[in-house]
PDB file of N, CA and C in Angstrom:
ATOM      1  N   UNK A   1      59.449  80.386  50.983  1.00  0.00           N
ATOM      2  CA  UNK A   1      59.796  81.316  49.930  1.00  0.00           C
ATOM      3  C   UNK A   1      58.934  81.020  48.701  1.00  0.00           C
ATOM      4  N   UNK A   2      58.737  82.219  47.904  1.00  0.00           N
ATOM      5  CA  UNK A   2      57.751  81.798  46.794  1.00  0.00           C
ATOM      6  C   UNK A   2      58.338  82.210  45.560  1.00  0.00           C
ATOM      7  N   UNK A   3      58.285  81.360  44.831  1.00  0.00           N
ATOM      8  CA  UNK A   3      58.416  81.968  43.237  1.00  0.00           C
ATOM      9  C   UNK A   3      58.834  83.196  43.155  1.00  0.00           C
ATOM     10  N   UNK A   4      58.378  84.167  43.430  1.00  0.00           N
ATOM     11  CA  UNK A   4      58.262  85.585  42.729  1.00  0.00           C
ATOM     12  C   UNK A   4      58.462  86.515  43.941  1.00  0.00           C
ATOM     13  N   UNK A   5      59.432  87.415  44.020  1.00  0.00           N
ATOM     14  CA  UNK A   5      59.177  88.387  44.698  1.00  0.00           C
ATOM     15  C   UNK A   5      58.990  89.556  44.093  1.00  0.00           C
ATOM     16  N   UNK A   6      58.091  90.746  45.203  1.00  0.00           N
ATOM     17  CA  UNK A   6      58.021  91.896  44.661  1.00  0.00           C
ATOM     18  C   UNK A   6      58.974  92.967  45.611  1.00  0.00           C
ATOM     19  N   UNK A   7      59.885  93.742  45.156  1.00  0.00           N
ATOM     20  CA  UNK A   7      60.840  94.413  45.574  1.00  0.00           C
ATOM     21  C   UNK A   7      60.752  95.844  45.354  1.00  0.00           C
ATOM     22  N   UNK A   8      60.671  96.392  46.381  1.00  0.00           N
ATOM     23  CA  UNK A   8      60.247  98.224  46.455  1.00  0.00           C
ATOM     24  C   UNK A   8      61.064  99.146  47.265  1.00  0.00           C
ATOM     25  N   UNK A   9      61.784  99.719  47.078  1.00  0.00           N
ATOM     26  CA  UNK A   9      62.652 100.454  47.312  1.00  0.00           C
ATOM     27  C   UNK A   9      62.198 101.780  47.886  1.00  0.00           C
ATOM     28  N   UNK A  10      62.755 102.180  48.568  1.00  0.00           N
ATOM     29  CA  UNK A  10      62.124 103.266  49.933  1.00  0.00           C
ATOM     30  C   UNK A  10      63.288 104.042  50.925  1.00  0.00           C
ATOM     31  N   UNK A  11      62.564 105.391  50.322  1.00  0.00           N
ATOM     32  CA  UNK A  11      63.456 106.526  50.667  1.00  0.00           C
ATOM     33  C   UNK A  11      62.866 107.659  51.474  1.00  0.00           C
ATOM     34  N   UNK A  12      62.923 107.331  52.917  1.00  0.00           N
ATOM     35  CA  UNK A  12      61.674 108.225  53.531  1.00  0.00           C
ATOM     36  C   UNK A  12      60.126 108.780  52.841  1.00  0.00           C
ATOM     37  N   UNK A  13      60.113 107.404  52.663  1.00  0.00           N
ATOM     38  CA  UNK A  13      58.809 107.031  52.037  1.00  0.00           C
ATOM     39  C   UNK A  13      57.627 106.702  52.603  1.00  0.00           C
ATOM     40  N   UNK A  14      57.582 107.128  54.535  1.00  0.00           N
ATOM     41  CA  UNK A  14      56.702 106.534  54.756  1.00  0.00           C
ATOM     42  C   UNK A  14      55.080 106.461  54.453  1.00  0.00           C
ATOM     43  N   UNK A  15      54.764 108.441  54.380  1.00  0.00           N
ATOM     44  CA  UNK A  15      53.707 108.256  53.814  1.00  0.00           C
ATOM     45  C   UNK A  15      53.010 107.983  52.699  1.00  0.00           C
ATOM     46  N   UNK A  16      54.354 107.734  51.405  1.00  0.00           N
ATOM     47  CA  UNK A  16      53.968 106.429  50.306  1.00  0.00           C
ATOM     48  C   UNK A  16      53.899 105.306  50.476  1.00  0.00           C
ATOM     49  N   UNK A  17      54.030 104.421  51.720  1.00  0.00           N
ATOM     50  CA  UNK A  17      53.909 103.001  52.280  1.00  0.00           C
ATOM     51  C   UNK A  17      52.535 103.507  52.762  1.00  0.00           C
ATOM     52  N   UNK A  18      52.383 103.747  53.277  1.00  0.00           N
ATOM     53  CA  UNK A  18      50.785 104.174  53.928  1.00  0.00           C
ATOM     54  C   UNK A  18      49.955 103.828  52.655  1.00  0.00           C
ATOM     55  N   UNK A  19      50.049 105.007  51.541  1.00  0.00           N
ATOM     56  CA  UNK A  19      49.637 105.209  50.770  1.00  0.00           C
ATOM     57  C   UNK A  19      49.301 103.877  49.632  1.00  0.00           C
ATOM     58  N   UNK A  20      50.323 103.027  49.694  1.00  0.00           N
ATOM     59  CA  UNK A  20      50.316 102.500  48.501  1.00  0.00           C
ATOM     60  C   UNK A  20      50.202 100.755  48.801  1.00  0.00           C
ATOM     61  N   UNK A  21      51.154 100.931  49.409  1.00  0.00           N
ATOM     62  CA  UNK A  21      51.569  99.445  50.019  1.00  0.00           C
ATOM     63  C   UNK A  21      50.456  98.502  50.001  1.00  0.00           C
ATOM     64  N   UNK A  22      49.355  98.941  51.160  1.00  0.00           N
ATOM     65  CA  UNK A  22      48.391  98.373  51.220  1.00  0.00           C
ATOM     66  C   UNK A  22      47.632  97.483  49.543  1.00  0.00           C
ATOM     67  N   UNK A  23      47.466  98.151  48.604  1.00  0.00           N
ATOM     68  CA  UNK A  23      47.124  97.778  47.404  1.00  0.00           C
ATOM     69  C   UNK A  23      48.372  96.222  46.878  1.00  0.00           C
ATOM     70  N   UNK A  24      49.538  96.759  47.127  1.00  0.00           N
ATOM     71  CA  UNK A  24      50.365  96.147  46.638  1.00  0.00           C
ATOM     72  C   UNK A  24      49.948  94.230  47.569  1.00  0.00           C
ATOM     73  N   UNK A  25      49.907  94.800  49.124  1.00  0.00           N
ATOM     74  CA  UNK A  25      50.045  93.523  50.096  1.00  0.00           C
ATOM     75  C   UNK A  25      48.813  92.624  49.358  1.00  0.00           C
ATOM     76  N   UNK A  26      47.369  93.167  49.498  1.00  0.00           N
ATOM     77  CA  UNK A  26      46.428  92.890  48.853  1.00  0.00           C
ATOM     78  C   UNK A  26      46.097  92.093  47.862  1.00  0.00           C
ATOM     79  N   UNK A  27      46.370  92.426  47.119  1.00  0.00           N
ATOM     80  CA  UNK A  27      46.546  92.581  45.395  1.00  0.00           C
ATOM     81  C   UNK A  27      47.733  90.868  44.937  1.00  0.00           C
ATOM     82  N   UNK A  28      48.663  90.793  45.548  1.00  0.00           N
ATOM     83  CA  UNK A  28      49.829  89.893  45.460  1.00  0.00           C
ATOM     84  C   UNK A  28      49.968  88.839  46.199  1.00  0.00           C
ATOM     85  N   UNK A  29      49.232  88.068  46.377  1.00  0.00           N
ATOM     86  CA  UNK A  29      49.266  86.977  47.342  1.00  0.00           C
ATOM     87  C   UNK A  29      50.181  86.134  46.814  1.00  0.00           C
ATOM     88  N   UNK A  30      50.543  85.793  45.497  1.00  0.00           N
ATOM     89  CA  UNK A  30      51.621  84.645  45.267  1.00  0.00           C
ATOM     90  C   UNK A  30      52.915  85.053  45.333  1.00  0.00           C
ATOM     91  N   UNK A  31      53.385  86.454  45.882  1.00  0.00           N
ATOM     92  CA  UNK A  31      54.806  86.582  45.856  1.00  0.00           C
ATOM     93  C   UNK A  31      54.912  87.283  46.750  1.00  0.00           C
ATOM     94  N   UNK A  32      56.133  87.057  47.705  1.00  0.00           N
ATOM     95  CA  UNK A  32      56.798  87.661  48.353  1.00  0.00           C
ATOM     96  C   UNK A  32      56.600  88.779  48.419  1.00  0.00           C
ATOM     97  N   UNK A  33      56.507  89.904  49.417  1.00  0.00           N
ATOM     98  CA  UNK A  33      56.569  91.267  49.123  1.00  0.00           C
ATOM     99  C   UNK A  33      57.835  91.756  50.130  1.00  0.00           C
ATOM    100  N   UNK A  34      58.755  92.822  49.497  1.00  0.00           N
ATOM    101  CA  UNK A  34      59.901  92.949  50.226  1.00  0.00           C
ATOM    102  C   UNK A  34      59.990  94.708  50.032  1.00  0.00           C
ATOM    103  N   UNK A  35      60.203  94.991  51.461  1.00  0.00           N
ATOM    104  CA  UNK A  35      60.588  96.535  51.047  1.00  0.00           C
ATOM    105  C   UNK A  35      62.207  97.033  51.101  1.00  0.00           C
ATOM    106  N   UNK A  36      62.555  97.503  50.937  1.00  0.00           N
ATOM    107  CA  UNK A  36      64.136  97.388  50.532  1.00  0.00           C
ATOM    108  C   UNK A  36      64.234  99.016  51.453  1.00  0.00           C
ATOM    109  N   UNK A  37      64.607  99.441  52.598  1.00  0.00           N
ATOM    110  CA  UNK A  37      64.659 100.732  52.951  1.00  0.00           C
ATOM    111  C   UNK A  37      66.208 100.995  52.295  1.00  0.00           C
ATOM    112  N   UNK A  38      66.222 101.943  51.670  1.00  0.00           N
ATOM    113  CA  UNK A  38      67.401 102.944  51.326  1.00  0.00           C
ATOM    114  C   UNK A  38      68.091 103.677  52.382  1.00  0.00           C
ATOM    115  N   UNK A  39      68.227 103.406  53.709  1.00  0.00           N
ATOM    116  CA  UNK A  39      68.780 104.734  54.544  1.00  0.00           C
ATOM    117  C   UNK A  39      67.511 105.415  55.348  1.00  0.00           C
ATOM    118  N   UNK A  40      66.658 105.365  54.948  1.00  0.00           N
ATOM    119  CA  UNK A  40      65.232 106.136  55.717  1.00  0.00           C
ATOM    120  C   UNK A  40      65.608 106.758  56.770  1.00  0.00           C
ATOM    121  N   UNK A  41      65.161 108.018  57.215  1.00  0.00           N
ATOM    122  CA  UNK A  41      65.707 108.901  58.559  1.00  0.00           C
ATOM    123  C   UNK A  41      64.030 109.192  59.145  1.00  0.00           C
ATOM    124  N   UNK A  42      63.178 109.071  58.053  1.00  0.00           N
ATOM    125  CA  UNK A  42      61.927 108.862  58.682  1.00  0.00           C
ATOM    126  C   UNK A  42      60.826 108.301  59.485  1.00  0.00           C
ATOM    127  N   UNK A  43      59.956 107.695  59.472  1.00  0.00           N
ATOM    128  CA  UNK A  43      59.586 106.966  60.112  1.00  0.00           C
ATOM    129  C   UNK A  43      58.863 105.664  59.599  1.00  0.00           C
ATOM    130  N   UNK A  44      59.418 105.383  58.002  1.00  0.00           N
ATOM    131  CA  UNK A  44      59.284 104.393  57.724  1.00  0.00           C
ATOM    132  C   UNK A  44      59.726 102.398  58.190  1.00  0.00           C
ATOM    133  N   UNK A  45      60.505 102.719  59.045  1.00  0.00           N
ATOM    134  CA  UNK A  45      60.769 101.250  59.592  1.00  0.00           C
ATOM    135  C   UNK A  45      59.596 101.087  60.790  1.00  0.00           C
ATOM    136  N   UNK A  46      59.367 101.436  61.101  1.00  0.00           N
ATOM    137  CA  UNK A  46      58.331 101.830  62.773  1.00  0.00           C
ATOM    138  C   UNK A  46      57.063 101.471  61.601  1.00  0.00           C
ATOM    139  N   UNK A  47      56.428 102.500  60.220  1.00  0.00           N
ATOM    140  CA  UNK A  47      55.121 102.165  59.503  1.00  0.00           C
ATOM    141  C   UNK A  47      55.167 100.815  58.906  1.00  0.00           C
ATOM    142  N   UNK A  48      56.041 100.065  58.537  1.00  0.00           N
ATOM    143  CA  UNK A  48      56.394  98.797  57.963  1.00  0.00           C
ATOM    144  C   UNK A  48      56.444  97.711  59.288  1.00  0.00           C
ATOM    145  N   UNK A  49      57.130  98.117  60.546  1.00  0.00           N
ATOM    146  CA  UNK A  49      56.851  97.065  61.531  1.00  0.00           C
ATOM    147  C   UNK A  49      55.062  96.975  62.458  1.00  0.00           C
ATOM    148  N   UNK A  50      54.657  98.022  62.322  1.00  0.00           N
ATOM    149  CA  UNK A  50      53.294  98.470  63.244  1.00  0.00           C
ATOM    150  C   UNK A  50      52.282  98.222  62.325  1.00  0.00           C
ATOM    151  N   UNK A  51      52.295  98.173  60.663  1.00  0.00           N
ATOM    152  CA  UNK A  51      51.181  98.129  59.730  1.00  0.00           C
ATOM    153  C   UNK A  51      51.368  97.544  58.471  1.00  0.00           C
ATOM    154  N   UNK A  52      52.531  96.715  58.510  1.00  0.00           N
ATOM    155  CA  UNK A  52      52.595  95.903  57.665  1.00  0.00           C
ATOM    156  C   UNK A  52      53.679  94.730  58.442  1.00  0.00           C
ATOM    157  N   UNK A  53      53.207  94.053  59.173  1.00  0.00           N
ATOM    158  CA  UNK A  53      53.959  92.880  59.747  1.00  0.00           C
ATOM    159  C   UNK A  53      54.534  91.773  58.969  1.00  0.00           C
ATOM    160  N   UNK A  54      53.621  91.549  57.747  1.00  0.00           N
ATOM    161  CA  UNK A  54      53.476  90.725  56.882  1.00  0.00           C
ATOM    162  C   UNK A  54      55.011  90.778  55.756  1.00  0.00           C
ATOM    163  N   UNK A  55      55.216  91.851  55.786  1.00  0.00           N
ATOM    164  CA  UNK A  55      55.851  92.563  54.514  1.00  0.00           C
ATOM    165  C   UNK A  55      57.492  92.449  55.017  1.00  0.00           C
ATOM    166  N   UNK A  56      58.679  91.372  54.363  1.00  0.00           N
ATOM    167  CA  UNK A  56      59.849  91.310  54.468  1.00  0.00           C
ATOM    168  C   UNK A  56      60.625  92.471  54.373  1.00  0.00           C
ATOM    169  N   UNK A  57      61.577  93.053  55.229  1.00  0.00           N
ATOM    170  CA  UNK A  57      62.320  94.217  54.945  1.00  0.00           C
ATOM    171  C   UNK A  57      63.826  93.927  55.149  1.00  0.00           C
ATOM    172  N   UNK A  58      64.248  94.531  53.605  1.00  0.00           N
ATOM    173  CA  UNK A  58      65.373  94.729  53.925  1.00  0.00           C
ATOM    174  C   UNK A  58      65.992  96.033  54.555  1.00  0.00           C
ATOM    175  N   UNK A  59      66.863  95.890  54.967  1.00  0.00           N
ATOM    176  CA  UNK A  59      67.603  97.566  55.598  1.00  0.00           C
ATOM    177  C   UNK A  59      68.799  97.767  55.150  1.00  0.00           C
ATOM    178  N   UNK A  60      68.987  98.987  54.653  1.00  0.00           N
ATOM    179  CA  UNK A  60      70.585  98.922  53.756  1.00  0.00           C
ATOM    180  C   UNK A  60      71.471 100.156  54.625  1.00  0.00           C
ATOM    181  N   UNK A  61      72.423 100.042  54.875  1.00  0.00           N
ATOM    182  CA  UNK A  61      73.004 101.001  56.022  1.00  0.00           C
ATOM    183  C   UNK A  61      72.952 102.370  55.569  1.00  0.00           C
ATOM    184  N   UNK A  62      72.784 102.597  54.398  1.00  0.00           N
ATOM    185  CA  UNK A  62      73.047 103.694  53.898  1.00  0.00           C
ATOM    186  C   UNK A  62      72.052 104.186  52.804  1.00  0.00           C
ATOM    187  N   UNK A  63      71.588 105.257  51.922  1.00  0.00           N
ATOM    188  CA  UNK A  63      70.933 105.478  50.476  1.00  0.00           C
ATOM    189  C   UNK A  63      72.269 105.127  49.886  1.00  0.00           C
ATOM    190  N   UNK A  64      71.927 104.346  48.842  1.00  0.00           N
ATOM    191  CA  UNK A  64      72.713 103.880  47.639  1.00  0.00           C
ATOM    192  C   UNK A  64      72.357 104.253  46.564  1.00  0.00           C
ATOM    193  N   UNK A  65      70.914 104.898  46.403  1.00  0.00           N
ATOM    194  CA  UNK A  65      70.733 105.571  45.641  1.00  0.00           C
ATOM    195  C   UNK A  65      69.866 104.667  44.660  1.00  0.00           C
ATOM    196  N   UNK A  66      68.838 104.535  43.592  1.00  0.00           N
ATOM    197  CA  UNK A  66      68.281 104.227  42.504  1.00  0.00           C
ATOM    198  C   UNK A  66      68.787 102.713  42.224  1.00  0.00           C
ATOM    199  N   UNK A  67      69.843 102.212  41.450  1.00  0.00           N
ATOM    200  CA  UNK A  67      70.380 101.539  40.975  1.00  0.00           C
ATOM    201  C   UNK A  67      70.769 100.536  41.659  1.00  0.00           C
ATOM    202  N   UNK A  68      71.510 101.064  42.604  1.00  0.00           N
ATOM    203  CA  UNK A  68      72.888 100.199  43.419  1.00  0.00           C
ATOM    204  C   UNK A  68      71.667  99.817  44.835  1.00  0.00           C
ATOM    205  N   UNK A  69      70.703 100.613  44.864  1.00  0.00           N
ATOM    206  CA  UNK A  69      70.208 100.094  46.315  1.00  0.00           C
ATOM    207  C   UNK A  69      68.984  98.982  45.893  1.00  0.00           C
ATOM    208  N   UNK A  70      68.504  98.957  44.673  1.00  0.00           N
ATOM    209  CA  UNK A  70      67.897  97.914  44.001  1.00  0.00           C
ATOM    210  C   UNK A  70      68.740  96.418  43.870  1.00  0.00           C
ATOM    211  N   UNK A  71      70.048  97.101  43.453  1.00  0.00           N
ATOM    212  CA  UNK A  71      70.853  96.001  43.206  1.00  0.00           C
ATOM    213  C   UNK A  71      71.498  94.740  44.350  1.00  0.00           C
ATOM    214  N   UNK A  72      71.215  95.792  45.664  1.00  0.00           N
ATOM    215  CA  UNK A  72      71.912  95.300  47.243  1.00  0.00           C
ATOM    216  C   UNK A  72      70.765  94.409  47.485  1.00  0.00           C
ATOM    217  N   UNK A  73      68.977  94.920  47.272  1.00  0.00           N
ATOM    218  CA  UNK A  73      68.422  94.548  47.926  1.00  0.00           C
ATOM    219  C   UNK A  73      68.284  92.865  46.914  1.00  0.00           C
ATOM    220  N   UNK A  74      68.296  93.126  45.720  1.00  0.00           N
ATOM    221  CA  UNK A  74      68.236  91.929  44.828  1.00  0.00           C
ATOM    222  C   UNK A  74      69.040  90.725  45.473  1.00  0.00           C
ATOM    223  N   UNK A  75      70.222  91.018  45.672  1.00  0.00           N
ATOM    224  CA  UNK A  75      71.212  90.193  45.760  1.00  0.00           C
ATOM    225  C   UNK A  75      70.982  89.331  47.339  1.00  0.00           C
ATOM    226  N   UNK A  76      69.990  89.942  48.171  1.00  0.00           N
ATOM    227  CA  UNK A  76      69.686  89.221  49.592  1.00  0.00           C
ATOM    228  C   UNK A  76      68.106  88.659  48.796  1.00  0.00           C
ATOM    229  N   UNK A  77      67.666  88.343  47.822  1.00  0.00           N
ATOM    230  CA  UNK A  77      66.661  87.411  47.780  1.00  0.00           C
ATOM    231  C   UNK A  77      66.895  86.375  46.896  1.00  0.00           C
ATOM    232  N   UNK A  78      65.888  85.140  46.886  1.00  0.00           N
ATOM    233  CA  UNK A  78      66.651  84.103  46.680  1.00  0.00           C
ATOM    234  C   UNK A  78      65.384  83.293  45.875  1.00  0.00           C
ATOM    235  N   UNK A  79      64.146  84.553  45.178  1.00  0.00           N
ATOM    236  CA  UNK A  79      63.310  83.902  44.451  1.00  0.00           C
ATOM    237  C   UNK A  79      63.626  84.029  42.557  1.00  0.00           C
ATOM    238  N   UNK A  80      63.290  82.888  42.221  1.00  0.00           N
ATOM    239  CA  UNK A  80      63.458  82.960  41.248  1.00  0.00           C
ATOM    240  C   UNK A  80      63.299  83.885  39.878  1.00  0.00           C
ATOM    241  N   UNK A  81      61.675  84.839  40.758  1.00  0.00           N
ATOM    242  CA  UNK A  81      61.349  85.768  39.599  1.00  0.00           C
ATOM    243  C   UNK A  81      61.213  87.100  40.597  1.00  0.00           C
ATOM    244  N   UNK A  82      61.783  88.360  40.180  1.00  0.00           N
ATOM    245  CA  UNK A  82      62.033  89.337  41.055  1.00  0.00           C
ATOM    246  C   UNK A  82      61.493  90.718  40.202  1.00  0.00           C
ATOM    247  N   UNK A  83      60.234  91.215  40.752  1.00  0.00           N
ATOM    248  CA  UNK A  83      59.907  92.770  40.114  1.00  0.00           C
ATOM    249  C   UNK A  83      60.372  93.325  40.960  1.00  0.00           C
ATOM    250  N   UNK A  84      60.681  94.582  40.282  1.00  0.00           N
ATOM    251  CA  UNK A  84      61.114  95.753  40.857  1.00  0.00           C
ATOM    252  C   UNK A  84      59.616  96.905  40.629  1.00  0.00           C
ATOM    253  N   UNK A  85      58.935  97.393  42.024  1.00  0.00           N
ATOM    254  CA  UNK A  85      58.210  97.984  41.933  1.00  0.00           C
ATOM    255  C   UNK A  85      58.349  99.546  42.648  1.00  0.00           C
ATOM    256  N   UNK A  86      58.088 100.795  42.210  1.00  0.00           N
ATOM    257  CA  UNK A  86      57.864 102.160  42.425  1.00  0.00           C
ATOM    258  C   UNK A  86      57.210 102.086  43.913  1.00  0.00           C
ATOM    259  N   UNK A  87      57.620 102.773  44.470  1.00  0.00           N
ATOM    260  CA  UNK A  87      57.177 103.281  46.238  1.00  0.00           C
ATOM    261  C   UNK A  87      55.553 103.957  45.869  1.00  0.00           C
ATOM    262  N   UNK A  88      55.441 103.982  44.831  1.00  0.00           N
ATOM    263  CA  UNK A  88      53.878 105.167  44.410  1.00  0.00           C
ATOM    264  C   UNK A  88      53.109 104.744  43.616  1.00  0.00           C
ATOM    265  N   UNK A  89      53.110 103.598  43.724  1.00  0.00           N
ATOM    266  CA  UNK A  89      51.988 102.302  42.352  1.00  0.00           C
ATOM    267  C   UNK A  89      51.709 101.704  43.414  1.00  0.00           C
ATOM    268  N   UNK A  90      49.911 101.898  42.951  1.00  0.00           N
ATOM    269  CA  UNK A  90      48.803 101.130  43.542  1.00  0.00           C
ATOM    270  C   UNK A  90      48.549 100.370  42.538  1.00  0.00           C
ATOM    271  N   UNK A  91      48.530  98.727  42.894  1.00  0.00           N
ATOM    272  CA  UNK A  91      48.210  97.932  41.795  1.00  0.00           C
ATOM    273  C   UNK A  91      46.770  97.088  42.227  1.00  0.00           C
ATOM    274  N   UNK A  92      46.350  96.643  41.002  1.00  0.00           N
ATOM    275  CA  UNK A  92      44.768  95.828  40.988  1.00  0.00           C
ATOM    276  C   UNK A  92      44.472  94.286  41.355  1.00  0.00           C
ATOM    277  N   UNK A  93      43.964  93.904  41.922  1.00  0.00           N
ATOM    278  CA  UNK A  93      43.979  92.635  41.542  1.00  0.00           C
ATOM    279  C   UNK A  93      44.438  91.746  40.163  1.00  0.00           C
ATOM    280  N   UNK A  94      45.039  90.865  40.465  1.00  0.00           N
ATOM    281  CA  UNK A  94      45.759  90.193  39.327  1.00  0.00           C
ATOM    282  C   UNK A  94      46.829  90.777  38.208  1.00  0.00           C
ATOM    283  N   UNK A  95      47.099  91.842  38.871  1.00  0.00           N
ATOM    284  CA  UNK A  95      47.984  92.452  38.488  1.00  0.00           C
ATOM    285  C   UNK A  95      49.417  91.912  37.843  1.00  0.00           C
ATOM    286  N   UNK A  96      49.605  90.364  38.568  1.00  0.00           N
ATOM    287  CA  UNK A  96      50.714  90.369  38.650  1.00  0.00           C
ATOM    288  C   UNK A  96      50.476  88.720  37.778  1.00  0.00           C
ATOM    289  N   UNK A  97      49.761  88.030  37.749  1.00  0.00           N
ATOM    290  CA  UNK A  97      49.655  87.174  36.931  1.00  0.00           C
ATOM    291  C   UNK A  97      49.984  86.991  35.623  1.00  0.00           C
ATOM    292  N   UNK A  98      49.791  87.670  34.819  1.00  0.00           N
ATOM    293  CA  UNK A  98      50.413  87.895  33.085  1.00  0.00           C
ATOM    294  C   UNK A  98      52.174  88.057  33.333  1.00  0.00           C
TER     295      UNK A  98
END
């Protein structure tokens, strides 16, 4: 486990995991990366197991919606420093250092 996780929340989001993720996996080597699925009916668990192996997922039985499904996925990690990041932000190198 590392210091820092990054926590992203996902709502039949797959082709914003496609889209974005990649930058995020990249980009973040010192923290954790966790996707938090909301309920997904799409085919986001299948794009997260086939193209991002790397990437911790949580699964929440249900959409909880914004708040409360941030809050479920928070409460199953156990790093000390925890962002909450947008399903649709591509980030840069060193992004996450400051």
């Amino acid at each position: 486990m590392k210091e820092c996780s990054v926590i992203i929340l996902n709502w039949n989001g797959a082709e914003m995991l496609r889209s974005y993720l990649p930058s995020v996996v990249a980009n973040t080597p010192e923290a954790d990366i966790i996707v938090a699925d909301n309920g997904s009916t799409d085919e986001s668990m299948q794009v997260l197991a086939q193209d991002f192996p790397s990437v911790r997922t949580i699964v929440l039985d249900k959409n909880y919606g914004f708040a409360e499904g941030y809050n479920r996925a928070i409460a199953q990690v156990a790093s000390r420093y925890v962002v909450l990041l947008n399903s649709d932000v591509e980030v840069t190198e060193g992004w996450l250092a400051p």
